[in-house]
C-alpha atoms as a PDB file:
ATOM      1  CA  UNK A   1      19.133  -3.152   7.663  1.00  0.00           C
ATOM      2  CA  UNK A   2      16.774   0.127   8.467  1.00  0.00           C
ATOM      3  CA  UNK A   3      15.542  -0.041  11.871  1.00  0.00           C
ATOM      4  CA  UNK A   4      12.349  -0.127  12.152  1.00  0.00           C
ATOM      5  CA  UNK A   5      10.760  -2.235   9.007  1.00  0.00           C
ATOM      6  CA  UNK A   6       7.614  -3.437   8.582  1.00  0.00           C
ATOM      7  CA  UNK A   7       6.626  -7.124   9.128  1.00  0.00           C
ATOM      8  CA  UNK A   8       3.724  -8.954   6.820  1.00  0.00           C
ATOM      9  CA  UNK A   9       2.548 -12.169   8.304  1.00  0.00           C
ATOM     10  CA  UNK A  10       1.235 -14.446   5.355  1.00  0.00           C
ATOM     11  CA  UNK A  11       0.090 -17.596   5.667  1.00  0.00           C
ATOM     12  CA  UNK A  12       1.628 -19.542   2.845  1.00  0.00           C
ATOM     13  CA  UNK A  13       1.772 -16.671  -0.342  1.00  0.00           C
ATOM     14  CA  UNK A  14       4.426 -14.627   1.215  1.00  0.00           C
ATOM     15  CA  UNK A  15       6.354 -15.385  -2.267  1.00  0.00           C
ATOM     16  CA  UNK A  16       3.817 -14.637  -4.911  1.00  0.00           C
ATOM     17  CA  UNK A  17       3.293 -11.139  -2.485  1.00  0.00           C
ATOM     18  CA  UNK A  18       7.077 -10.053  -3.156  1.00  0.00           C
ATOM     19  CA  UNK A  19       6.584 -10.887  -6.359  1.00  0.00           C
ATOM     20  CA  UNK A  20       3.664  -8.984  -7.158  1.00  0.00           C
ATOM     21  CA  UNK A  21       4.456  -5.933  -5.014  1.00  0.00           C
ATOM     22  CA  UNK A  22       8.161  -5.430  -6.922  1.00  0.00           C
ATOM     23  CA  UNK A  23       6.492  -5.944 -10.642  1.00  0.00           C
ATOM     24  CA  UNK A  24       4.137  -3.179  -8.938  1.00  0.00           C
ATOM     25  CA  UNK A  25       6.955  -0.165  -7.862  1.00  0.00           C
ATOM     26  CA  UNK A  26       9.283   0.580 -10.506  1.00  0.00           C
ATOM     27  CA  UNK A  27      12.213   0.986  -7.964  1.00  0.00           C
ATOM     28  CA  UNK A  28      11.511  -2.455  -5.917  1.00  0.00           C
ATOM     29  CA  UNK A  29      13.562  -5.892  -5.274  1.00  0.00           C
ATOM     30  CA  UNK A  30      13.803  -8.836  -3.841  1.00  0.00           C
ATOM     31  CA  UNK A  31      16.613  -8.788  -0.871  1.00  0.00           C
ATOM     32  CA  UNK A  32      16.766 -11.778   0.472  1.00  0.00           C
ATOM     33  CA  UNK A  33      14.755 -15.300   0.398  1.00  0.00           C
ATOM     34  CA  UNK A  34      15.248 -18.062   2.922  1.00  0.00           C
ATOM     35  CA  UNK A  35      13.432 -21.083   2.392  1.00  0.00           C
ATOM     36  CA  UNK A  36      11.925 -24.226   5.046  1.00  0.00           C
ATOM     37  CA  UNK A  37      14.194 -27.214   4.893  1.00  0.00           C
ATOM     38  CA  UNK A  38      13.850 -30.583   5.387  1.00  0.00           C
ATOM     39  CA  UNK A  39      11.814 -31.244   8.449  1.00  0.00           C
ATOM     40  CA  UNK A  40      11.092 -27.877   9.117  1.00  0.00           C
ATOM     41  CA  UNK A  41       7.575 -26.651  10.344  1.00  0.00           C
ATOM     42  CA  UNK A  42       7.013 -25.458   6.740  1.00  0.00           C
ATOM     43  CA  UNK A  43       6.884 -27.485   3.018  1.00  0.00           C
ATOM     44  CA  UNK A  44      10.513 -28.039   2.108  1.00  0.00           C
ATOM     45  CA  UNK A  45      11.369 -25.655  -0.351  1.00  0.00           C
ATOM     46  CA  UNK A  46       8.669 -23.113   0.210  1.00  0.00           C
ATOM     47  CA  UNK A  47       9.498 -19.621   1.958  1.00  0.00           C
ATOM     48  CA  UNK A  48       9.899 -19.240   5.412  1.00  0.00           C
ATOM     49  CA  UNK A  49      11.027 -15.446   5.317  1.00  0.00           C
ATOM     50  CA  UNK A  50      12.371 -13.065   3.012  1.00  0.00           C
ATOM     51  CA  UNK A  51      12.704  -9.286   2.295  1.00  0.00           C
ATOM     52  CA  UNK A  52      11.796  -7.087  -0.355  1.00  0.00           C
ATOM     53  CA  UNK A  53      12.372  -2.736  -1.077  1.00  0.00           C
ATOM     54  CA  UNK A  54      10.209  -0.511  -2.728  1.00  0.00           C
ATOM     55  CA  UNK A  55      11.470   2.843  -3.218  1.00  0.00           C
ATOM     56  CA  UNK A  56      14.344   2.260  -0.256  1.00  0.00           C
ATOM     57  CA  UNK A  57      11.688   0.729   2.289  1.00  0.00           C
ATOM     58  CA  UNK A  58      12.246  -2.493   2.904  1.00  0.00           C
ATOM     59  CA  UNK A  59       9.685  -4.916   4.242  1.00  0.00           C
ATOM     60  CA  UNK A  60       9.996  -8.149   5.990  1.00  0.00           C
ATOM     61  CA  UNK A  61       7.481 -11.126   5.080  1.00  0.00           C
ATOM     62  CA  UNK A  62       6.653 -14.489   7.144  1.00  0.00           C
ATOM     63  CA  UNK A  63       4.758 -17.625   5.871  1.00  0.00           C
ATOM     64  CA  UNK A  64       3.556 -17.950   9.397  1.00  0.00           C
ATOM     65  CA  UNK A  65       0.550 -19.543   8.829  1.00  0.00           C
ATOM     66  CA  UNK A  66      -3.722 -18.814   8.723  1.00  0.00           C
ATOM     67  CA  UNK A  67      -3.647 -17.880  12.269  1.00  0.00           C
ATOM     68  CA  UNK A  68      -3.098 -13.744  11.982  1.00  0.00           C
ATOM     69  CA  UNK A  69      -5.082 -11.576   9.223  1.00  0.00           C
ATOM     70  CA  UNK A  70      -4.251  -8.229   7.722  1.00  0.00           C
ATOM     71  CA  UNK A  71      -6.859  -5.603   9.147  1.00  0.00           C
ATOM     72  CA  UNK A  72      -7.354  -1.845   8.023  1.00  0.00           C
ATOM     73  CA  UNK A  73      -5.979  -0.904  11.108  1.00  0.00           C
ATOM     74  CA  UNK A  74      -2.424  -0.494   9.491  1.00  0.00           C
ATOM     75  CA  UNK A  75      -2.115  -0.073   5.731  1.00  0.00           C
ATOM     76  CA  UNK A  76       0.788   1.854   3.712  1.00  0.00           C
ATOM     77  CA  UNK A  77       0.396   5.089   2.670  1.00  0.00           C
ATOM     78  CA  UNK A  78       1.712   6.190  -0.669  1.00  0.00           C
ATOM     79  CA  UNK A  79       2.212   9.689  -1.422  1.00  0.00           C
ATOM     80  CA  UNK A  80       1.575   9.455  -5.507  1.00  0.00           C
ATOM     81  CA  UNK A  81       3.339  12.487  -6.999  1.00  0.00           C
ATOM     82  CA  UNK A  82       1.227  12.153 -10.047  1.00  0.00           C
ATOM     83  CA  UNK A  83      -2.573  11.605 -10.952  1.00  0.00           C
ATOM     84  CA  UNK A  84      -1.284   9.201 -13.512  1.00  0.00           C
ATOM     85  CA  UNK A  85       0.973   7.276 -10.507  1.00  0.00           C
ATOM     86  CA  UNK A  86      -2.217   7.299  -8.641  1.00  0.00           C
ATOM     87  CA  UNK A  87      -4.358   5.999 -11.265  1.00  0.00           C
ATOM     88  CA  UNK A  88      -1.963   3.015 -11.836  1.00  0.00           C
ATOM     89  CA  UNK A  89      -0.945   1.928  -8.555  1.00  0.00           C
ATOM     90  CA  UNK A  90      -5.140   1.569  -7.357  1.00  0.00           C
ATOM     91  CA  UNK A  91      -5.956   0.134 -10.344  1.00  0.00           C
ATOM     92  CA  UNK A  92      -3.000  -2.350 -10.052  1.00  0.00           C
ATOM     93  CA  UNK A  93      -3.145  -2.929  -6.210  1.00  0.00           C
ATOM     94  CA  UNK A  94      -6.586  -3.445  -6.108  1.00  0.00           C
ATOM     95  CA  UNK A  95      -6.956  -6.135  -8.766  1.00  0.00           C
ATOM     96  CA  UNK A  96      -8.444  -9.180  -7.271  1.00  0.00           C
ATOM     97  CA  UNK A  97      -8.677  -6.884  -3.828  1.00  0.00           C
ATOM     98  CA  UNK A  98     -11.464  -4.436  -2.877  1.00  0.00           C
ATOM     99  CA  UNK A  99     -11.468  -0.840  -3.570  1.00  0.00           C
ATOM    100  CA  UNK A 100     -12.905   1.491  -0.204  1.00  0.00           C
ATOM    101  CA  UNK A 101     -13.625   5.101   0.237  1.00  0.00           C
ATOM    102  CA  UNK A 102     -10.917   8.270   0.446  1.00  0.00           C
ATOM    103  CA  UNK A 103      -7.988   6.297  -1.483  1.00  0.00           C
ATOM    104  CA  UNK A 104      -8.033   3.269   0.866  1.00  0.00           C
ATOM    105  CA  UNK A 105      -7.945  -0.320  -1.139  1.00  0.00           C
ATOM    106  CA  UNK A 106      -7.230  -3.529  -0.099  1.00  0.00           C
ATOM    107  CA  UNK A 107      -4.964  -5.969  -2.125  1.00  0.00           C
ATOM    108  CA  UNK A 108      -5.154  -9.560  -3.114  1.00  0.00           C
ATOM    109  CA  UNK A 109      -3.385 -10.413   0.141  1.00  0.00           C
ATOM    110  CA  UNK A 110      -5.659  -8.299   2.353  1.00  0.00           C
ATOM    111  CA  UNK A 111      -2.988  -5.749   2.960  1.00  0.00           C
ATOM    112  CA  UNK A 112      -4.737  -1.851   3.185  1.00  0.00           C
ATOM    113  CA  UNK A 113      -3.082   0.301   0.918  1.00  0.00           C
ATOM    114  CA  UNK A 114      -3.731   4.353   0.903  1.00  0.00           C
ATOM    115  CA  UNK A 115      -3.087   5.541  -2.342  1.00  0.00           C
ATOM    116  CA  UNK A 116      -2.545   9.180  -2.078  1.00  0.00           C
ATOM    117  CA  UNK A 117      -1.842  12.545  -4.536  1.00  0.00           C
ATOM    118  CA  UNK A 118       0.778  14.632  -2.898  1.00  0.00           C
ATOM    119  CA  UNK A 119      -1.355  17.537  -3.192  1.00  0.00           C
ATOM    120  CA  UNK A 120      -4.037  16.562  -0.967  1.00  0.00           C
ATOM    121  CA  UNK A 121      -1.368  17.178   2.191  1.00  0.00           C
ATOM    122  CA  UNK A 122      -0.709  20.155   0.351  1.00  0.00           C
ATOM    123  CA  UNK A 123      -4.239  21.411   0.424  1.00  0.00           C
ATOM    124  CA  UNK A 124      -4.995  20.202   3.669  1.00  0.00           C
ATOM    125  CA  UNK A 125      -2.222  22.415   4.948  1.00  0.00           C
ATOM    126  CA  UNK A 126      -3.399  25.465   3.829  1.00  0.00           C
ATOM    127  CA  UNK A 127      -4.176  28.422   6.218  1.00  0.00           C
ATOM    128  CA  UNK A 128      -7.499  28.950   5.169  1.00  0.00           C
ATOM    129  CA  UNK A 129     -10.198  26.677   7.103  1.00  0.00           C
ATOM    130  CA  UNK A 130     -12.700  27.061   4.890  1.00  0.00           C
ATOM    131  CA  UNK A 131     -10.125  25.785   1.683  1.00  0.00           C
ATOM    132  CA  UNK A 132      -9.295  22.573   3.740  1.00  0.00           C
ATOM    133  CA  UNK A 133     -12.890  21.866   5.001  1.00  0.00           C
ATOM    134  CA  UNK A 134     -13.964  21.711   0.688  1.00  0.00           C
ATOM    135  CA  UNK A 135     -10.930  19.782  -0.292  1.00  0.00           C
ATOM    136  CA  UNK A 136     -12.071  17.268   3.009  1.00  0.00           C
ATOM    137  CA  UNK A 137     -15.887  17.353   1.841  1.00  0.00           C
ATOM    138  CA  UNK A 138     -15.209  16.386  -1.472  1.00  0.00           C
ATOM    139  CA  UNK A 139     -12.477  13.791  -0.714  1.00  0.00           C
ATOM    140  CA  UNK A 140     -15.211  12.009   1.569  1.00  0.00           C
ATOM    141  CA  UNK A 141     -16.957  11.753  -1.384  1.00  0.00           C
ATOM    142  CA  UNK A 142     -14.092  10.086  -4.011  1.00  0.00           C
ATOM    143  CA  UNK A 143     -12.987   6.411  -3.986  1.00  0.00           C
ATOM    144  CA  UNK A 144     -10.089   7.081  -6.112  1.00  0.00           C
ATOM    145  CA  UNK A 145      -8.417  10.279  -5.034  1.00  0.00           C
ATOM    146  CA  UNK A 146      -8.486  12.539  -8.159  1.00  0.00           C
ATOM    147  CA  UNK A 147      -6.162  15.798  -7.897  1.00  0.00           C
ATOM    148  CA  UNK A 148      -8.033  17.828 -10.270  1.00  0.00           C
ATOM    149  CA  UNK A 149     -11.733  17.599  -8.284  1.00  0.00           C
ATOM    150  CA  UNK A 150      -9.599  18.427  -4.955  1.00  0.00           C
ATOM    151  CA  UNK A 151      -7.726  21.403  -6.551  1.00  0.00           C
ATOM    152  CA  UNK A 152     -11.348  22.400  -7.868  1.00  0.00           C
ATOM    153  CA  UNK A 153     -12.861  21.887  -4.566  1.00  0.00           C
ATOM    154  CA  UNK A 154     -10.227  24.085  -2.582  1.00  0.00           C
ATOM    155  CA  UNK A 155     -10.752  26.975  -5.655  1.00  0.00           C
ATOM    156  CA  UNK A 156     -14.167  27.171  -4.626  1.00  0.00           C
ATOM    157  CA  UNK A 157     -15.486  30.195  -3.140  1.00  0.00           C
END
């Protein structure tokens, strides 16, 4: 086990959320599924915890119940090395969720996803202020982060 993994409190869909996050990410699994047995706090049968990897990162998950919420004050971050990998992870996570400004959605489950073209970081790195402050102006402007309007924008003189 990694050492620091993150931990996703569901209330009782902790299941279908593995599922749909690994038919999401190419390289994803399922690790590990323990269920609530007889008498338990939990239906018998239904998951209690279980663990799932995308891309090497594994992730925890809890049917813990309605009392804790997802907020946007955590959400992952995926650096998309392609506009096409962008385009199909936000439409895909964001079905049945809510899309939000500068590549932020939120899933089915709540959970903040920031869906990301590796070039933005790229851009924003640059040594010239006046490059990062247009790729920054016109990424407050974009829902979807589209590499081809922030190359455009940092281009501009």
């Amino acid at each position: 086990m990694q050492k620091i993994t993150p931990f996703l409190w569901f209330n009782d869909n902790a299941e279908e959320a593995m599922n749909f996050y690994t038919s999401v990410f190419k390289d994803s699994k399922i690790v590990s599924v323990r269920r609530w047995g007889k008498g338990a706090p939990g239906p018998e049968g239904t998951v209690m915890t279980g663990t799932f990897e995308i891309e090497g990162q594994q992730f925890y998950v809890l049917n813990g119940g309605p009392m804790f919420k997802f907020t946007e004050a955590i959400s992952l971050f995926v650096n998309c090395k392609t506009a096409e990998e962008v385009d199909f992870l936000w439409e895909k996570l964001s079905e049945n969720g809510s899309k939000s400004q500068c590549g932020w959605l939120k899933d089915q489950f709540g959970l903040s996803w920031q869906i990301v073209p590796q070039i933005l970081g790229e851009l924003m790195s640059d040594k010239d202020p006046a490059k990062v402050q247009r790729v920054m102006q016109a990424m407050m402007q974009m829902t979807k982060l589209d590499s081809a309007k922030l190359l455009a924008a940092a281009e501009k003189k």
